[in-house]
N, C-alpha and C. Protein backbone atom coordinates (compact mmCIF):
# COMPACT_ATOMS: atom_id res chain seq x y z
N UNK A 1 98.71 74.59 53.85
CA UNK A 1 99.75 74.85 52.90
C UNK A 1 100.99 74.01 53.20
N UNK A 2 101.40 73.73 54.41
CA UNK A 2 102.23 72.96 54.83
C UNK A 2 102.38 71.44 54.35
N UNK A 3 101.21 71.07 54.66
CA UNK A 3 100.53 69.81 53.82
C UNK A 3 100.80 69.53 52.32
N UNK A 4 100.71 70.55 51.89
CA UNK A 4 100.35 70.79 50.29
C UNK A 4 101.97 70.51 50.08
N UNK A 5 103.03 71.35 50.32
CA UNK A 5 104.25 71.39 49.98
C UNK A 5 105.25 69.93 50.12
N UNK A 6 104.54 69.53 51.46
CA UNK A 6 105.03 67.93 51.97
C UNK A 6 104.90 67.16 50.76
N UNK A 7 103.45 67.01 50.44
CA UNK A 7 103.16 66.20 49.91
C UNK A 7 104.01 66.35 48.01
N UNK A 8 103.62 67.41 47.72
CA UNK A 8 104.19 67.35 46.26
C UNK A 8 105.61 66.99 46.45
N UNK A 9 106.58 67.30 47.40
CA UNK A 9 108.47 67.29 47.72
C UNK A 9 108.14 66.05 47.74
N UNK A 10 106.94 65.04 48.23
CA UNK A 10 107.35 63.16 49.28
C UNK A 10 106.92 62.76 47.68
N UNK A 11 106.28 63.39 47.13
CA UNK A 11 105.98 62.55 45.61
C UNK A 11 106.75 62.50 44.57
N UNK A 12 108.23 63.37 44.57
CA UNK A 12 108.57 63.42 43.79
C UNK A 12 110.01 62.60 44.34
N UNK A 13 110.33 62.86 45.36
CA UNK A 13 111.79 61.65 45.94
C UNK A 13 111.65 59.98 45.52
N UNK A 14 112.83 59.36 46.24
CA UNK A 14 112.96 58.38 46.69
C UNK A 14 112.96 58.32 48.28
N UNK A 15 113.81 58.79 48.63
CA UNK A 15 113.82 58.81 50.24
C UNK A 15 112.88 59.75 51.16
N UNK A 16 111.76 59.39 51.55
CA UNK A 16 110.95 60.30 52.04
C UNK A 16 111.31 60.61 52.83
N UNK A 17 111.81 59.94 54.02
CA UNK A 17 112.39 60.19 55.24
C UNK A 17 113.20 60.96 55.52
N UNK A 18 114.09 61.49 54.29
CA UNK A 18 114.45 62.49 54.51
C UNK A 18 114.81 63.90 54.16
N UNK A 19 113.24 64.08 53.80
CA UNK A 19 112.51 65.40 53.66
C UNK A 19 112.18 66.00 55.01
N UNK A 20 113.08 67.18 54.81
CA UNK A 20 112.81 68.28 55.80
C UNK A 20 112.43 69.27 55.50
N UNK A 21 111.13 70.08 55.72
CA UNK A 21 110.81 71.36 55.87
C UNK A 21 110.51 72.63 56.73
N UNK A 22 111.70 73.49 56.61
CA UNK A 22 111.67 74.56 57.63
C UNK A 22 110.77 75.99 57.30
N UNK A 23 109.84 76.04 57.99
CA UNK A 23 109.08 77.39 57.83
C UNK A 23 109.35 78.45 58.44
N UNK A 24 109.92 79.55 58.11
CA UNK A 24 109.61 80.70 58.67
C UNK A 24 108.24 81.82 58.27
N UNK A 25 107.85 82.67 59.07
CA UNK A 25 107.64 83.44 59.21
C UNK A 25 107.68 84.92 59.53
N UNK A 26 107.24 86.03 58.88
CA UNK A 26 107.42 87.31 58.90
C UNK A 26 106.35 88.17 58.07
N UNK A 27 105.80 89.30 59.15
CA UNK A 27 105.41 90.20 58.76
C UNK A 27 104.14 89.51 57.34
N UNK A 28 103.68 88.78 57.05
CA UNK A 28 102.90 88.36 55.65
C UNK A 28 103.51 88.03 54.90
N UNK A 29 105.05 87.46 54.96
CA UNK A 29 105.45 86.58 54.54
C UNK A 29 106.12 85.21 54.79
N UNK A 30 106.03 84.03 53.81
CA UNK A 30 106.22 83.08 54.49
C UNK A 30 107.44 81.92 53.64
N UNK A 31 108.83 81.78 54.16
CA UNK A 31 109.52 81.15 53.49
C UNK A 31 109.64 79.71 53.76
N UNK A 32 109.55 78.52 53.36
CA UNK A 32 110.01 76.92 53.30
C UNK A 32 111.10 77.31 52.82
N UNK A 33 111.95 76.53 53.58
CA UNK A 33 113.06 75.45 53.40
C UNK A 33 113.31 74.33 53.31
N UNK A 34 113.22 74.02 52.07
CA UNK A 34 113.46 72.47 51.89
C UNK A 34 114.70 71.68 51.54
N UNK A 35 114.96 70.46 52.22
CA UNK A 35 116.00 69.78 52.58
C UNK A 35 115.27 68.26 52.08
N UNK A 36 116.48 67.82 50.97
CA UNK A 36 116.12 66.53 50.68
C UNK A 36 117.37 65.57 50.23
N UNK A 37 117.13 64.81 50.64
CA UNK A 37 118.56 63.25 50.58
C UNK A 37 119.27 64.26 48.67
N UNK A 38 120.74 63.85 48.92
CA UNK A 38 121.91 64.08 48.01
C UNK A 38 121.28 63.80 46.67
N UNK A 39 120.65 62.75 46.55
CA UNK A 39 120.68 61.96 45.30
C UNK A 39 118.91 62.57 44.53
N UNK A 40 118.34 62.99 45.64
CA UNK A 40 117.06 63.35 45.49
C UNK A 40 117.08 64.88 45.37
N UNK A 41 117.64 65.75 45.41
CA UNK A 41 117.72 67.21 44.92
C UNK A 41 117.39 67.25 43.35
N UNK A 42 117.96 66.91 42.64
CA UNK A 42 117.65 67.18 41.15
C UNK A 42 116.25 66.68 40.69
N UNK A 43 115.72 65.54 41.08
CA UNK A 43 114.32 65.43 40.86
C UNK A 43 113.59 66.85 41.06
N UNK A 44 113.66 67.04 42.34
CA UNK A 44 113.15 68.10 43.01
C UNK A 44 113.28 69.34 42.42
N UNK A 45 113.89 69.69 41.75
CA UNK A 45 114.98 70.70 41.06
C UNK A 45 114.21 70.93 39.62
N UNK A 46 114.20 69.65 39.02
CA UNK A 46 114.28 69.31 37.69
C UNK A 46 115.33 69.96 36.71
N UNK A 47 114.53 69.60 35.46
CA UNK A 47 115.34 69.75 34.17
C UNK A 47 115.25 71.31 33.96
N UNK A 48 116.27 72.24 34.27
CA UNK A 48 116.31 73.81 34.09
C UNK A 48 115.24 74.35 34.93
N UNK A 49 115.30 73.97 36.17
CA UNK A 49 114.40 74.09 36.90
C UNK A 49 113.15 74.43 37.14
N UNK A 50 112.41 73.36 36.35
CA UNK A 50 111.07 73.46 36.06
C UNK A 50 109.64 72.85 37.13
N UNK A 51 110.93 71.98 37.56
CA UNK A 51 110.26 71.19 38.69
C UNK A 51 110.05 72.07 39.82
N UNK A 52 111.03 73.14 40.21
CA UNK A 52 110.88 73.86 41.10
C UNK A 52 109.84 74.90 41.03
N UNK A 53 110.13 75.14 39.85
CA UNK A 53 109.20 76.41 39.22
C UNK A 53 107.88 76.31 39.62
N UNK A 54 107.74 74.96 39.01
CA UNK A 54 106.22 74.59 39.92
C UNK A 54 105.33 74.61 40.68
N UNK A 55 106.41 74.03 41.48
CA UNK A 55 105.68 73.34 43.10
C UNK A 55 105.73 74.96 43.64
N UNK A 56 107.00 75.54 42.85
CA UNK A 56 106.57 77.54 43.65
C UNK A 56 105.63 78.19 43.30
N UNK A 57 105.30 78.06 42.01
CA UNK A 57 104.05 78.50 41.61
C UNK A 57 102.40 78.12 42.25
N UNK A 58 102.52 77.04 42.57
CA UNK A 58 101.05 76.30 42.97
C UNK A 58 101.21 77.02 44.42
N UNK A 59 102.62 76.85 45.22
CA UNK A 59 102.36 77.83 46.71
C UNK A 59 101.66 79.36 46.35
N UNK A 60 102.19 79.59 45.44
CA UNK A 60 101.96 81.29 45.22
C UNK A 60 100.71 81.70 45.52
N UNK A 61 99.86 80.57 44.47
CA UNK A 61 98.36 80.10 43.82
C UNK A 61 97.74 79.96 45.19
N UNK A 62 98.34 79.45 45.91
CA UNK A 62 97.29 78.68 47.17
C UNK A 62 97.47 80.26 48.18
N UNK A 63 99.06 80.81 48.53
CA UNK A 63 98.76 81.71 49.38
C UNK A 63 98.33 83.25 48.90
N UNK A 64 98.03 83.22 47.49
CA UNK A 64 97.41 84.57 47.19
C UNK A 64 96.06 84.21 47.82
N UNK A 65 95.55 83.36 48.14
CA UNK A 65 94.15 82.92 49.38
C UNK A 65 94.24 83.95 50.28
N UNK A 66 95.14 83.62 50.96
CA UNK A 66 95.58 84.41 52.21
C UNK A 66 96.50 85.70 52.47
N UNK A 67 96.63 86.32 51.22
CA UNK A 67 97.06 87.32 50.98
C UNK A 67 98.44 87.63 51.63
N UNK A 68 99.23 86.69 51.56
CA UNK A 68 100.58 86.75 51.84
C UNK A 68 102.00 86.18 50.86
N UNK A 69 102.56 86.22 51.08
CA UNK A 69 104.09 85.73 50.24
C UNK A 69 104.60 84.77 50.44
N UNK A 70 104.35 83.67 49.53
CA UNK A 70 105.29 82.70 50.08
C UNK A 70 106.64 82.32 49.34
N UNK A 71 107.93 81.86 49.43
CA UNK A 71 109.22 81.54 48.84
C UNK A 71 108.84 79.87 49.43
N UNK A 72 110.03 79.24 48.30
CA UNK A 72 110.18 78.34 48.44
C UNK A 72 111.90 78.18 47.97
N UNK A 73 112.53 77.69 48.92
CA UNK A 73 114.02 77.43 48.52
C UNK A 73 114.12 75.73 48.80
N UNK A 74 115.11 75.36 47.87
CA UNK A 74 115.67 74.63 48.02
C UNK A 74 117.11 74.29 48.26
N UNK A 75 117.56 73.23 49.01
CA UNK A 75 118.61 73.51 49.51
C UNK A 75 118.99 72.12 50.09
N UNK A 76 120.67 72.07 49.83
CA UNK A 76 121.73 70.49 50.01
C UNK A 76 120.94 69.68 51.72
């Protein structure tokens, strides 16, 4: 799942390098934090945040597998 999230955030930037993702953990649930260059947030974001909507939805999709919670934030 980690994989999965990298990859859709590195496909949608310019600056890959500086994509950061912080995972926590708790109890069966599981939050990312994602961190991406100034200029590259709104891609990420999209138009009324659809782009986000997304890439949260497909986590949802992948960790109802594993029967846990996942969030996805984004963040400066």
């Amino acid at each position: 799942m980690d994989k999965l999230l990298e990859f859709l955030v590195k496909a949608l930037v310019e600056d890959e390098k500086a994509v950061a993702i912080e995972k926590e953990e708790d109890d069966g649930q599981i939050t990312y934090r994602v961190k991406v260059a100034d200029g590259d947030l709104g891609k990420v974001i999209g138009k009324n945040g659809k782009t986000a909507t997304s890439i949260r939805n497909i986590m949802k999709s992948v960790s109802a597998k594993l029967h846990k919670k996942v969030f996805v934030k984004f963040e400066d």
